[in-house]
C-alpha atoms as a PDB file:
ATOM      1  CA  UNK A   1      80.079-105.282-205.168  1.00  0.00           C
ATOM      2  CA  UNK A   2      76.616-104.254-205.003  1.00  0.00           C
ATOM      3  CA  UNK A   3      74.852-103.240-202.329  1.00  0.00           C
ATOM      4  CA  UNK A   4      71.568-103.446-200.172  1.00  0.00           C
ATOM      5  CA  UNK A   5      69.742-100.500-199.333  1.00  0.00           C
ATOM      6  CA  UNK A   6      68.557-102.124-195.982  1.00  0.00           C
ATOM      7  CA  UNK A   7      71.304-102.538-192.944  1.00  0.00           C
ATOM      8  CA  UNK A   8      71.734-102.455-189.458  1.00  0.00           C
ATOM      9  CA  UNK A   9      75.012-101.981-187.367  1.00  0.00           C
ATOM     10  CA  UNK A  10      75.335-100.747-184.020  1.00  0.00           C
ATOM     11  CA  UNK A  11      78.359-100.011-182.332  1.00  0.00           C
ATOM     12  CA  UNK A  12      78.923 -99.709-178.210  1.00  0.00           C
ATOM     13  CA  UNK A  13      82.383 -98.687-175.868  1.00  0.00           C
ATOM     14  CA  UNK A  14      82.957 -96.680-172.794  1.00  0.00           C
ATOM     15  CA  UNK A  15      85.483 -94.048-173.416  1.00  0.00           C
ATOM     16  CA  UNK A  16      86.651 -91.234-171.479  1.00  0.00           C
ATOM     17  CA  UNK A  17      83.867 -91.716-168.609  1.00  0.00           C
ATOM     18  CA  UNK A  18      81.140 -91.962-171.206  1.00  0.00           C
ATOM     19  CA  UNK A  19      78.688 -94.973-172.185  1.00  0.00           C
ATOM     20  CA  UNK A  20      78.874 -94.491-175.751  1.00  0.00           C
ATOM     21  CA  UNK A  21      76.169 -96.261-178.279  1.00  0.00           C
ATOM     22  CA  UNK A  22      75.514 -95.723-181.849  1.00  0.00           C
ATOM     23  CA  UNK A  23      72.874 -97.043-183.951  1.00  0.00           C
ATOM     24  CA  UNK A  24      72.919 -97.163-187.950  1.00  0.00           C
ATOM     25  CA  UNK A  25      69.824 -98.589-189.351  1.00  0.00           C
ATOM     26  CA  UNK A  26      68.591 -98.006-192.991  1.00  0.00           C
ATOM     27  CA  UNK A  27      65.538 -98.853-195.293  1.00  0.00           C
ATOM     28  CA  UNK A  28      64.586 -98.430-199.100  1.00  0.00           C
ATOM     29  CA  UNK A  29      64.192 -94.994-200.440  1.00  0.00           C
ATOM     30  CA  UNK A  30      64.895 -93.738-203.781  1.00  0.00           C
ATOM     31  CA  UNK A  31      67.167 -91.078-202.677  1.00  0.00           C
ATOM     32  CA  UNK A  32      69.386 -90.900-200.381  1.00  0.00           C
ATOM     33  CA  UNK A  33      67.821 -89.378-196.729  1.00  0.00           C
ATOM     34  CA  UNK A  34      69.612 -88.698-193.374  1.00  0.00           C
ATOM     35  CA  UNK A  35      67.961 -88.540-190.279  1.00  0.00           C
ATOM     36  CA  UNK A  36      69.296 -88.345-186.618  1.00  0.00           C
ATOM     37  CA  UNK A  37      68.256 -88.948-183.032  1.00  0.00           C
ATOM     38  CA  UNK A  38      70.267 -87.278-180.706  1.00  0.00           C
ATOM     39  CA  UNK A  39      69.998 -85.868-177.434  1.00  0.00           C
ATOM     40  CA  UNK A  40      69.633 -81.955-177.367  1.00  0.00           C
ATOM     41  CA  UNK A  41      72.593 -81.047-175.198  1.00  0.00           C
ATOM     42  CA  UNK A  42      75.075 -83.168-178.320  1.00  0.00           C
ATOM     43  CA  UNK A  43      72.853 -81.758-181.355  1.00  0.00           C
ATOM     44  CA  UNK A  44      75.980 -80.111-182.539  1.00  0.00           C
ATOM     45  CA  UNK A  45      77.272 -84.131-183.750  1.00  0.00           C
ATOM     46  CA  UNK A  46      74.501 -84.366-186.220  1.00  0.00           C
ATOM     47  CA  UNK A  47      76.125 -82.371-189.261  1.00  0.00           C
ATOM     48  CA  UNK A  48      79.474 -84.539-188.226  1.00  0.00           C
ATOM     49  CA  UNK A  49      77.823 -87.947-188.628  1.00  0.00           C
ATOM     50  CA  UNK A  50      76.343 -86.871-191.145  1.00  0.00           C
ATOM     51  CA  UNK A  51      79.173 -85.689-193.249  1.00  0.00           C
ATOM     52  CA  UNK A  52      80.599 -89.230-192.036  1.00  0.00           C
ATOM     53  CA  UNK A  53      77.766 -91.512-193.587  1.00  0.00           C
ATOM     54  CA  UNK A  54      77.665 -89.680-196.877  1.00  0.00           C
ATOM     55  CA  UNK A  55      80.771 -91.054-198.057  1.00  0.00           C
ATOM     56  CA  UNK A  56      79.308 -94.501-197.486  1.00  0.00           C
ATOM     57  CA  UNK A  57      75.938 -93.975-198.862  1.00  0.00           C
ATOM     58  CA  UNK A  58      74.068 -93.205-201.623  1.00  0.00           C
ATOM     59  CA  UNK A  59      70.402 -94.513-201.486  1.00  0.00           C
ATOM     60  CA  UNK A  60      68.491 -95.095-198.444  1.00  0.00           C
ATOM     61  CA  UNK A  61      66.949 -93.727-195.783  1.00  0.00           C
ATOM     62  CA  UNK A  62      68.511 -94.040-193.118  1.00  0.00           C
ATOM     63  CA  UNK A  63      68.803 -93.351-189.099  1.00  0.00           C
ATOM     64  CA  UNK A  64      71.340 -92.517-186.954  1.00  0.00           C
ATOM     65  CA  UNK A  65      70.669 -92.705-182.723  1.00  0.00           C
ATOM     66  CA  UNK A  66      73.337 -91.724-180.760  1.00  0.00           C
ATOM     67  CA  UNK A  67      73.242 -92.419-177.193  1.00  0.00           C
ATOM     68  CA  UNK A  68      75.764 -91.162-174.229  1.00  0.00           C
ATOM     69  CA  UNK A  69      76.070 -91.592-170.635  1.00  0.00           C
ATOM     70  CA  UNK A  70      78.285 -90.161-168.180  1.00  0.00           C
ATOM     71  CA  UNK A  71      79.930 -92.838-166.083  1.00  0.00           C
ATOM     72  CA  UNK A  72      83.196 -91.079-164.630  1.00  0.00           C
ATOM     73  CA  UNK A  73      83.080 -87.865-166.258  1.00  0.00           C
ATOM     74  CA  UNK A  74      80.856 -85.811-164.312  1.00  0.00           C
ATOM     75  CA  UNK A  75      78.751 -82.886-166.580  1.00  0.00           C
ATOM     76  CA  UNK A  76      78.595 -80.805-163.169  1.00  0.00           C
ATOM     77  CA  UNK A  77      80.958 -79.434-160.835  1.00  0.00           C
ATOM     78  CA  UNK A  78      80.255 -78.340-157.152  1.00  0.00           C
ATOM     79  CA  UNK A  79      81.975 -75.606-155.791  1.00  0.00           C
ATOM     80  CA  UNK A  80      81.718 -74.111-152.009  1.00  0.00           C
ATOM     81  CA  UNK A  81      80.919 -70.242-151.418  1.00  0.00           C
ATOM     82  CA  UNK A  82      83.706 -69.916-148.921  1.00  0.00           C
ATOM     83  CA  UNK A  83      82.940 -65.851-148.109  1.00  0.00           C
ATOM     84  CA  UNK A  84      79.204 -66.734-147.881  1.00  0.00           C
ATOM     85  CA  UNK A  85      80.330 -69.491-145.242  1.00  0.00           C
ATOM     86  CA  UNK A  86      82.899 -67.411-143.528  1.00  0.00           C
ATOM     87  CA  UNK A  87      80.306 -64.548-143.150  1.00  0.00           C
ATOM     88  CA  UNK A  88      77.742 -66.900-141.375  1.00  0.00           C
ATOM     89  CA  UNK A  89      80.247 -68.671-139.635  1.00  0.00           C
ATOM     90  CA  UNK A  90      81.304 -64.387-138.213  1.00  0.00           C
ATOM     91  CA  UNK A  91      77.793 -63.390-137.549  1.00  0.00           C
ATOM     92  CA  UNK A  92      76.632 -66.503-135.763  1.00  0.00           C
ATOM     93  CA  UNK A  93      80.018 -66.011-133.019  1.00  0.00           C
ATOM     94  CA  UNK A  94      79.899 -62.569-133.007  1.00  0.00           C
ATOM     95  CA  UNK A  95      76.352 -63.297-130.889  1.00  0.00           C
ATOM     96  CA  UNK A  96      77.339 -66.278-129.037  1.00  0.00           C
ATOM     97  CA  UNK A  97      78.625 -64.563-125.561  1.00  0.00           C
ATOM     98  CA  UNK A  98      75.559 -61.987-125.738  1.00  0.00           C
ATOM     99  CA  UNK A  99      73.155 -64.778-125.875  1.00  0.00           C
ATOM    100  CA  UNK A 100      75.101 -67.475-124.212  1.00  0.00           C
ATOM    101  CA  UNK A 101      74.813 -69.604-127.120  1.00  0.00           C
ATOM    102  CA  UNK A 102      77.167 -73.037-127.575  1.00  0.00           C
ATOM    103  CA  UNK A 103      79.838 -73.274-129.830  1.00  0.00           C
ATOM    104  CA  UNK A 104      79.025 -76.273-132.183  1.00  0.00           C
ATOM    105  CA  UNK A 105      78.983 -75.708-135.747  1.00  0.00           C
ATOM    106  CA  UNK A 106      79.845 -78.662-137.712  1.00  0.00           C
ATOM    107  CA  UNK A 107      80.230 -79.343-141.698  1.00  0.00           C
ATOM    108  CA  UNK A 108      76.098 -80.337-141.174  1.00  0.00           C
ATOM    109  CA  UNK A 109      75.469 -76.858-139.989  1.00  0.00           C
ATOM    110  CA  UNK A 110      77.584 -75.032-143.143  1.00  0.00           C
ATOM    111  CA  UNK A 111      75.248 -77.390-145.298  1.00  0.00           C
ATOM    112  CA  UNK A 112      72.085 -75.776-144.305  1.00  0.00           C
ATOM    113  CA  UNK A 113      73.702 -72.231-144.591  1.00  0.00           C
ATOM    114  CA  UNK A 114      71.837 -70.708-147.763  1.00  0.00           C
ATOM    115  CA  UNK A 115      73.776 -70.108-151.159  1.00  0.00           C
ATOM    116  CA  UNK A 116      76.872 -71.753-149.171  1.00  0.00           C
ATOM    117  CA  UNK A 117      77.135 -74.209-153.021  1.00  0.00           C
ATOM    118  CA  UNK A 118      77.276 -73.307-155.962  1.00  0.00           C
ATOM    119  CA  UNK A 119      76.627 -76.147-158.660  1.00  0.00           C
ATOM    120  CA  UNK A 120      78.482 -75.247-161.790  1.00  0.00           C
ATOM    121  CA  UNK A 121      77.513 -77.073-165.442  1.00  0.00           C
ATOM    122  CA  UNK A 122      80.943 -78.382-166.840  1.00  0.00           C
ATOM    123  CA  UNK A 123      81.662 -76.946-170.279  1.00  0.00           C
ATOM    124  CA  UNK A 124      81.301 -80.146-172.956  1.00  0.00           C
ATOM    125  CA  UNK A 125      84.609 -80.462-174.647  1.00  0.00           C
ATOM    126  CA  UNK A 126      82.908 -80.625-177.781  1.00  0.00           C
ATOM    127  CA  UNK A 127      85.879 -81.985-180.062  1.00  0.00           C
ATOM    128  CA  UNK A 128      86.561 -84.952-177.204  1.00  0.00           C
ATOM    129  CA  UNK A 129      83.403 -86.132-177.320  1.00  0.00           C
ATOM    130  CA  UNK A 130      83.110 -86.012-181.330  1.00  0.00           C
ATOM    131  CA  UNK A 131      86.247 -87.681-181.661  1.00  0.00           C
ATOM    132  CA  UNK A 132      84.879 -90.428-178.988  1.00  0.00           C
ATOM    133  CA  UNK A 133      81.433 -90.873-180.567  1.00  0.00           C
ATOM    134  CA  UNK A 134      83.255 -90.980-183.865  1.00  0.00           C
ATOM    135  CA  UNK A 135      84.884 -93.704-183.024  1.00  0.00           C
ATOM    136  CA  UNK A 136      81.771 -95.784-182.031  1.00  0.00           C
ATOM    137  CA  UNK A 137      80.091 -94.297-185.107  1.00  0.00           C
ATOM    138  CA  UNK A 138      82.933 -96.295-187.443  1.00  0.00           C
ATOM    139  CA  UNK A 139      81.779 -99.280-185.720  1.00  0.00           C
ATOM    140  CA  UNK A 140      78.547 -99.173-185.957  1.00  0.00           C
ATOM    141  CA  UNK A 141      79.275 -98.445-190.232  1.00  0.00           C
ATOM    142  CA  UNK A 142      81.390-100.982-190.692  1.00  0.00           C
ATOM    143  CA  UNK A 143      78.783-103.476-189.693  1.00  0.00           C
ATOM    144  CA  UNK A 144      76.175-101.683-191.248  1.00  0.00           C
ATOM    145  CA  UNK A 145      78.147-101.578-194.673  1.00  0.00           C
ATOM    146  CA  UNK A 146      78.763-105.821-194.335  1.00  0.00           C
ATOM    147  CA  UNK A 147      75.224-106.186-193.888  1.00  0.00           C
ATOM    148  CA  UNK A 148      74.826-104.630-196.853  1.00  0.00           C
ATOM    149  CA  UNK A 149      77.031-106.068-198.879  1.00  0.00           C
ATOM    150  CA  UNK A 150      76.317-109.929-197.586  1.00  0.00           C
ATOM    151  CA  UNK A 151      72.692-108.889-198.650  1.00  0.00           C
ATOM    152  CA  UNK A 152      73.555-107.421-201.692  1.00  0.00           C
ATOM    153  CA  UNK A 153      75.990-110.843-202.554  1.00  0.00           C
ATOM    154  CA  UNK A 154      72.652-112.870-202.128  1.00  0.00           C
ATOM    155  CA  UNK A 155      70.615-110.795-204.277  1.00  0.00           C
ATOM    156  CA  UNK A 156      73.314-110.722-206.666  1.00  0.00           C
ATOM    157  CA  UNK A 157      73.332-114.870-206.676  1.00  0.00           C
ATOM    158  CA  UNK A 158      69.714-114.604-207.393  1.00  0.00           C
ATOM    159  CA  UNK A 159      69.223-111.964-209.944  1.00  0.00           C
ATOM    160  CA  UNK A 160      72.408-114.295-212.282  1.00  0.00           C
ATOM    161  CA  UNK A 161      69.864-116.997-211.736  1.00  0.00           C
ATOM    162  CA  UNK A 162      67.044-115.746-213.764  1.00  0.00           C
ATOM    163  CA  UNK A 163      69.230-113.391-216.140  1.00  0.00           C
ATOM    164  CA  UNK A 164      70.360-117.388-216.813  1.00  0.00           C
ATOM    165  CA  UNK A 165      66.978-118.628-216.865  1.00  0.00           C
ATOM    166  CA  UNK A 166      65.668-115.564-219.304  1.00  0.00           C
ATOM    167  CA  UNK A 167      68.491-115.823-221.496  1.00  0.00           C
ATOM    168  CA  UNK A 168      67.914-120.011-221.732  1.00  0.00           C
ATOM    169  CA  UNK A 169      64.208-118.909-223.422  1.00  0.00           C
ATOM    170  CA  UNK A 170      65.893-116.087-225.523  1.00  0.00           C
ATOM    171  CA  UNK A 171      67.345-118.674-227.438  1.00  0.00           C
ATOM    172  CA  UNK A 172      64.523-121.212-227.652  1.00  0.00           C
ATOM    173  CA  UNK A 173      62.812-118.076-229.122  1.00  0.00           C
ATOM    174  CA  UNK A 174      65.538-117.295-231.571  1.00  0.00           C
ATOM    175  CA  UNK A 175      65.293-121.650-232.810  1.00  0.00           C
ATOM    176  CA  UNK A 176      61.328-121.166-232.564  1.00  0.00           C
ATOM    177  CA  UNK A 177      61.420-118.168-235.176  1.00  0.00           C
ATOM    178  CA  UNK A 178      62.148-119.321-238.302  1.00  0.00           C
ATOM    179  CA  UNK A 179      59.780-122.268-237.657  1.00  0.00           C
ATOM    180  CA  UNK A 180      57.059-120.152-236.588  1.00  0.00           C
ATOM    181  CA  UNK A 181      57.570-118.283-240.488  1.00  0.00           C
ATOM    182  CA  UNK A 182      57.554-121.696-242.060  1.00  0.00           C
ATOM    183  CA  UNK A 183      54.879-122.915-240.792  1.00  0.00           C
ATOM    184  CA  UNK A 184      52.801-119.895-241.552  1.00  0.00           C
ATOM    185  CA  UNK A 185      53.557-120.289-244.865  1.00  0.00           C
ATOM    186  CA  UNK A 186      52.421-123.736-245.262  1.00  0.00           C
ATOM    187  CA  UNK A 187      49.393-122.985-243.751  1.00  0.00           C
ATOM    188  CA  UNK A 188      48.985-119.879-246.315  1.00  0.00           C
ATOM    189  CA  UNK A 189      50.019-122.553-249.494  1.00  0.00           C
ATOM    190  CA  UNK A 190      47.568-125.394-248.019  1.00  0.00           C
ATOM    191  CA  UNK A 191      44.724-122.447-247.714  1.00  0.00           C
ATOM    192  CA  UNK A 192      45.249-120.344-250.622  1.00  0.00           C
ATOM    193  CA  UNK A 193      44.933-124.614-252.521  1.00  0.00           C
ATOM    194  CA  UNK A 194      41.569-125.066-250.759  1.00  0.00           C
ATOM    195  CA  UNK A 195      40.315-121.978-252.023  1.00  0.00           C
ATOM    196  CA  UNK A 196      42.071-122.468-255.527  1.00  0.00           C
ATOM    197  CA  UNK A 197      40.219-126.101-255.620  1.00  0.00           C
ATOM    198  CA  UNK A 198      43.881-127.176-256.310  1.00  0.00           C
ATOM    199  CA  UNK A 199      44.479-125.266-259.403  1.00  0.00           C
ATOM    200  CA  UNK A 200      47.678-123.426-260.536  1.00  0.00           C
ATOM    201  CA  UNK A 201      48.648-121.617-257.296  1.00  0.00           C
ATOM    202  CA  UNK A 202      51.402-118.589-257.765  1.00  0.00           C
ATOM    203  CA  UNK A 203      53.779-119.908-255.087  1.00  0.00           C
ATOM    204  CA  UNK A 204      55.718-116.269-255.584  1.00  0.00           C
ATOM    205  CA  UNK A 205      52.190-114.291-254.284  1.00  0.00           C
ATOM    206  CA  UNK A 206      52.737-117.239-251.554  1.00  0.00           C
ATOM    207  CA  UNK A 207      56.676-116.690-250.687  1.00  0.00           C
ATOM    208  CA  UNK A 208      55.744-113.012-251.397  1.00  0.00           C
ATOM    209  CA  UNK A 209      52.775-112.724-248.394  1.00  0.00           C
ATOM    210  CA  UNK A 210      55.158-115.319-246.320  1.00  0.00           C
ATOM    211  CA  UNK A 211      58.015-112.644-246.555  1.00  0.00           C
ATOM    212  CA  UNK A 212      55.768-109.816-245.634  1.00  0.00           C
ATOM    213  CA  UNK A 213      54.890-112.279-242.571  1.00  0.00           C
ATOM    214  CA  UNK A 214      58.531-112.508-241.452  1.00  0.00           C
ATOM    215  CA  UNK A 215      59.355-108.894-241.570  1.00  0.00           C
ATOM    216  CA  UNK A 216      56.053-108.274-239.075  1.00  0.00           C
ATOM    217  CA  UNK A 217      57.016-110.895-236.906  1.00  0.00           C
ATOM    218  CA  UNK A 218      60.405-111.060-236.714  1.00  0.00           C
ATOM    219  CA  UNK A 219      61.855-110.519-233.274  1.00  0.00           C
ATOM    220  CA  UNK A 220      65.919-110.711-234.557  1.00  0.00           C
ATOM    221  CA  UNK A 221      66.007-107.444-233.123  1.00  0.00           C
ATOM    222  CA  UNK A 222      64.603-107.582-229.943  1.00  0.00           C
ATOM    223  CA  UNK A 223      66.453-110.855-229.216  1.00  0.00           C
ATOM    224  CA  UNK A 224      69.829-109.613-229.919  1.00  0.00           C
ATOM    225  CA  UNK A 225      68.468-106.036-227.316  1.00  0.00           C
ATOM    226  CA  UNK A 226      67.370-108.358-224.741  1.00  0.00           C
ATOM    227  CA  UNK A 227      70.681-110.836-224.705  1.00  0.00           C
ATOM    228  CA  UNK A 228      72.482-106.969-224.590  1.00  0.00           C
ATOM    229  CA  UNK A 229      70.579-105.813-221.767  1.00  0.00           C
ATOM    230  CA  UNK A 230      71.530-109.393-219.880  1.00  0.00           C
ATOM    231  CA  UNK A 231      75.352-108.908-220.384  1.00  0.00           C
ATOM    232  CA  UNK A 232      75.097-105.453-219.339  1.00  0.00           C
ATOM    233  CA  UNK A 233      73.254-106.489-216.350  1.00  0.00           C
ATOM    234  CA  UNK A 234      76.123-109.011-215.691  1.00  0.00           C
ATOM    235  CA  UNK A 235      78.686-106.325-216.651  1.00  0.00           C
ATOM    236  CA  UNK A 236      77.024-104.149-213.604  1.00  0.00           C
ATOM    237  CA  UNK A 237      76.691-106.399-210.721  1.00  0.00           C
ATOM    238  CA  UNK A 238      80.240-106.945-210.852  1.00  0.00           C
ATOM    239  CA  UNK A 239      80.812-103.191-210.620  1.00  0.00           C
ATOM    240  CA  UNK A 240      81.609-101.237-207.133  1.00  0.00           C
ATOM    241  CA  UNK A 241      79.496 -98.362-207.720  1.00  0.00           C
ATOM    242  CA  UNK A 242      75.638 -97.145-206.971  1.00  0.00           C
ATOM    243  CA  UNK A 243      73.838 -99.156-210.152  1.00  0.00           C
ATOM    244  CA  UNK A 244      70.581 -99.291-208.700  1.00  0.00           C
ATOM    245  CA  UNK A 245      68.688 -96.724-210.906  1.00  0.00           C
ATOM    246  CA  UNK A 246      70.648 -97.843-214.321  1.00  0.00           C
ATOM    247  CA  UNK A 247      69.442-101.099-213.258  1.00  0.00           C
ATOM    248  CA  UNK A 248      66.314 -99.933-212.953  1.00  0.00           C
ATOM    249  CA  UNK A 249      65.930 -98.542-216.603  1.00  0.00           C
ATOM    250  CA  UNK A 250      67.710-101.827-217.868  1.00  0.00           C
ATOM    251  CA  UNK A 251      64.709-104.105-216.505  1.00  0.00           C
ATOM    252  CA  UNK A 252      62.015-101.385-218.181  1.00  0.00           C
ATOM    253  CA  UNK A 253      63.837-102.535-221.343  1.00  0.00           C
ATOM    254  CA  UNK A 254      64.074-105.858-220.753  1.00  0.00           C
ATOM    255  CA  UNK A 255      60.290-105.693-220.258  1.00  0.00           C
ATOM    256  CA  UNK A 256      59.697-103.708-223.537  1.00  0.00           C
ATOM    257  CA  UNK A 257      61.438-106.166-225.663  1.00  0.00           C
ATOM    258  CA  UNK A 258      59.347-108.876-223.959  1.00  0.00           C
ATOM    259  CA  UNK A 259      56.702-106.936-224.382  1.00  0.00           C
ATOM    260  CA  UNK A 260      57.080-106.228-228.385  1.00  0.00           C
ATOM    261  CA  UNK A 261      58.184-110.343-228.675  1.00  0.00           C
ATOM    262  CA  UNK A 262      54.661-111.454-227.839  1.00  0.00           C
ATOM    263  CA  UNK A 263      52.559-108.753-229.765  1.00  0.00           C
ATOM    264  CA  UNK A 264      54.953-110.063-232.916  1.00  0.00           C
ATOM    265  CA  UNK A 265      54.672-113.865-232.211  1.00  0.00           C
ATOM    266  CA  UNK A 266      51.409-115.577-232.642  1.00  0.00           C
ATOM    267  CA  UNK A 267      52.728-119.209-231.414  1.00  0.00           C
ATOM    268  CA  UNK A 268      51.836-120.831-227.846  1.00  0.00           C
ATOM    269  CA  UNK A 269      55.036-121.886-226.945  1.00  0.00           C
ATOM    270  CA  UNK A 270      56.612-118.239-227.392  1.00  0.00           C
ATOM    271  CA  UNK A 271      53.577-117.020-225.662  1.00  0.00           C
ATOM    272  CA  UNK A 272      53.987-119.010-222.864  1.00  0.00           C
ATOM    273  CA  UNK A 273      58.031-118.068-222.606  1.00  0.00           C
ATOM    274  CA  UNK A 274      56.814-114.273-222.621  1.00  0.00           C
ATOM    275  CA  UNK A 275      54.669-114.721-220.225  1.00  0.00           C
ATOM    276  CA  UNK A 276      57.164-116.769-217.890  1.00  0.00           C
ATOM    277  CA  UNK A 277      59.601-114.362-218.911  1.00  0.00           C
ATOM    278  CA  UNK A 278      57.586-111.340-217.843  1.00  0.00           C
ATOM    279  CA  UNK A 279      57.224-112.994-214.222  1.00  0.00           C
ATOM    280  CA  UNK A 280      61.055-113.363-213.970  1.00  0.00           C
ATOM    281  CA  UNK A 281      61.912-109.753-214.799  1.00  0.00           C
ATOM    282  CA  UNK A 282      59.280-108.649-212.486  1.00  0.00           C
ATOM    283  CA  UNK A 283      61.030-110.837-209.816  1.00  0.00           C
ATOM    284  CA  UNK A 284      64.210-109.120-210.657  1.00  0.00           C
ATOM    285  CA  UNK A 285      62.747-105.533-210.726  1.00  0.00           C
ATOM    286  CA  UNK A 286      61.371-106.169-207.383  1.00  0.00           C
ATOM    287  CA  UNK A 287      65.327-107.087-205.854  1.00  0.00           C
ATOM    288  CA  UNK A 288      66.781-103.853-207.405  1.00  0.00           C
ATOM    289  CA  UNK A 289      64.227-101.969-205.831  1.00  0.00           C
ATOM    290  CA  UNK A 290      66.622-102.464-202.722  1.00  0.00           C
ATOM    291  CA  UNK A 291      69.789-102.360-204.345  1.00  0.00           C
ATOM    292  CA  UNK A 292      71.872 -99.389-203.671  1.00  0.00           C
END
């Protein structure tokens, strides 16, 4: 099944406390390129998504955003200087009878007290939150990889369409051929009598230049490349692997044979089925220019 190089897919849970979303967008490139947004603090999941897409990719360049909030797992942890407190809470009583002072602390006194908290950054379990964003990651993939293939299926549809329609005016040209000879050489015989005012003409010297005619401009050859190159085409867009670039050199062929066919045959109607011809491949070079 082949593939396009563009695709989208996101993918979005909660798990373990954390908003999780992951993005998977891609765009034509001729090689394949990775790139990542990520937040600093989780830069250590870039090599492991990474190593994730390549598997599933071969051309494109493509982006991966990650995005993760904490809902109910808390990244800091609050913890109470009890000696601090209790040293305070000692000092402030050990005065209270020499300056007749009242006895109210409350909890909203200990919050004033200086260096009475101590706010601790929780240690990211590194391998649960991989595992977690992995997860999310494989979502966001999967729909990334149908988008690809449902565009790939359509381009697919399309391409079979004018390797039909290209292949139809392959054999018109193949009829056309021999005609095109034959009617060169009549025109040679009825010339050759108008300049001979009709006398003894040597039809060999005739069949002879008509035969050296043939050879110049026959296109047997580049017929029986061209209707190749189509069932290899065919051959490859029923494949399941990366064909883009042999595709590629198949249309540059495809092209040259065209090419050749219309420098060989001096005839209007073949002229016009090269150029028509020439349009079509160009149509198809341009879809395989996003086709994995």
């Amino acid at each position: 099944m082949i593939k396009s190089m563009t695709g989208f897919g996101r993918g979005h849970e909660i798990l373990n406390g954390r908003d999780i979303t992951v993005e998977i967008r891609a765009v034509n490139h001729r090689y394949y390129e990775f790139g990542c947004r990520i937040p600093r603090s989780l830069g250590f999941l870039e090599e492991k998504l990474k190593t994730l897409l390549n598997g599933k990719i071969s051309r494109g360049k493509v982006e991966v955003s990650v995005l993760v909030y904490n809902v109910d797992a808390p990244d800091e942890k609050i913890s109470i200087n009890k000696e601090v407190v209790k040293d305070y809470i000692e000092a402030l009583r050990s005065v209270k009878d020499e300056f007749s002072l009242t006895d109210d602390l409350s909890l909203s006194h200990i919050m004033r007290i200086p260096d009475a908290f101590t706010v601790v950054k929780e240690e990211a379990d590194e391998e649960r939150i991989w595992e977690d964003v992995k997860f999310v990651a494989e979502q966001a993939l999967s729909k990334f990889v149908a988008m690809r293939e449902a565009e790939g299926e359509r381009m697919k549809a399309d391409i079979l369409s004018r390797l039909d329609t290209i292949e139809g005016w392959v054999g018109i040209v193949e009829q056309r051929s021999p005609a095109i000879v034959e009617e060169y050489r009549k025109r040679l015989f009825d010339k050759m009598a108008e300049v001979l005012n009709n006398t003894n003409i040597d039809e060999s010297r005739i069949l002879l230049e008509a035969g050296i005619f043939s050879e110049k401009t026959a296109v047997d050859e580049e017929t029986v490349r061209l209707r190749s190159h189509i069932a290899q085409f065919r051959t490859m867009l029923d494949g399941d692997e990366a064909i883009g670039r042999k595709l590629d050199f198949l249309v540059q062929e495809m092209n040259r044979e065209t090419n050749t066919i219309g420098s060989k045959v001096q005839d209007i109607e073949v002229t016009k089925i090269v150029v028509d011809q020439k349009s079509e491949i160009e149509k198809i070079r341009e879809q395989i220019q996003n086709i994995e």
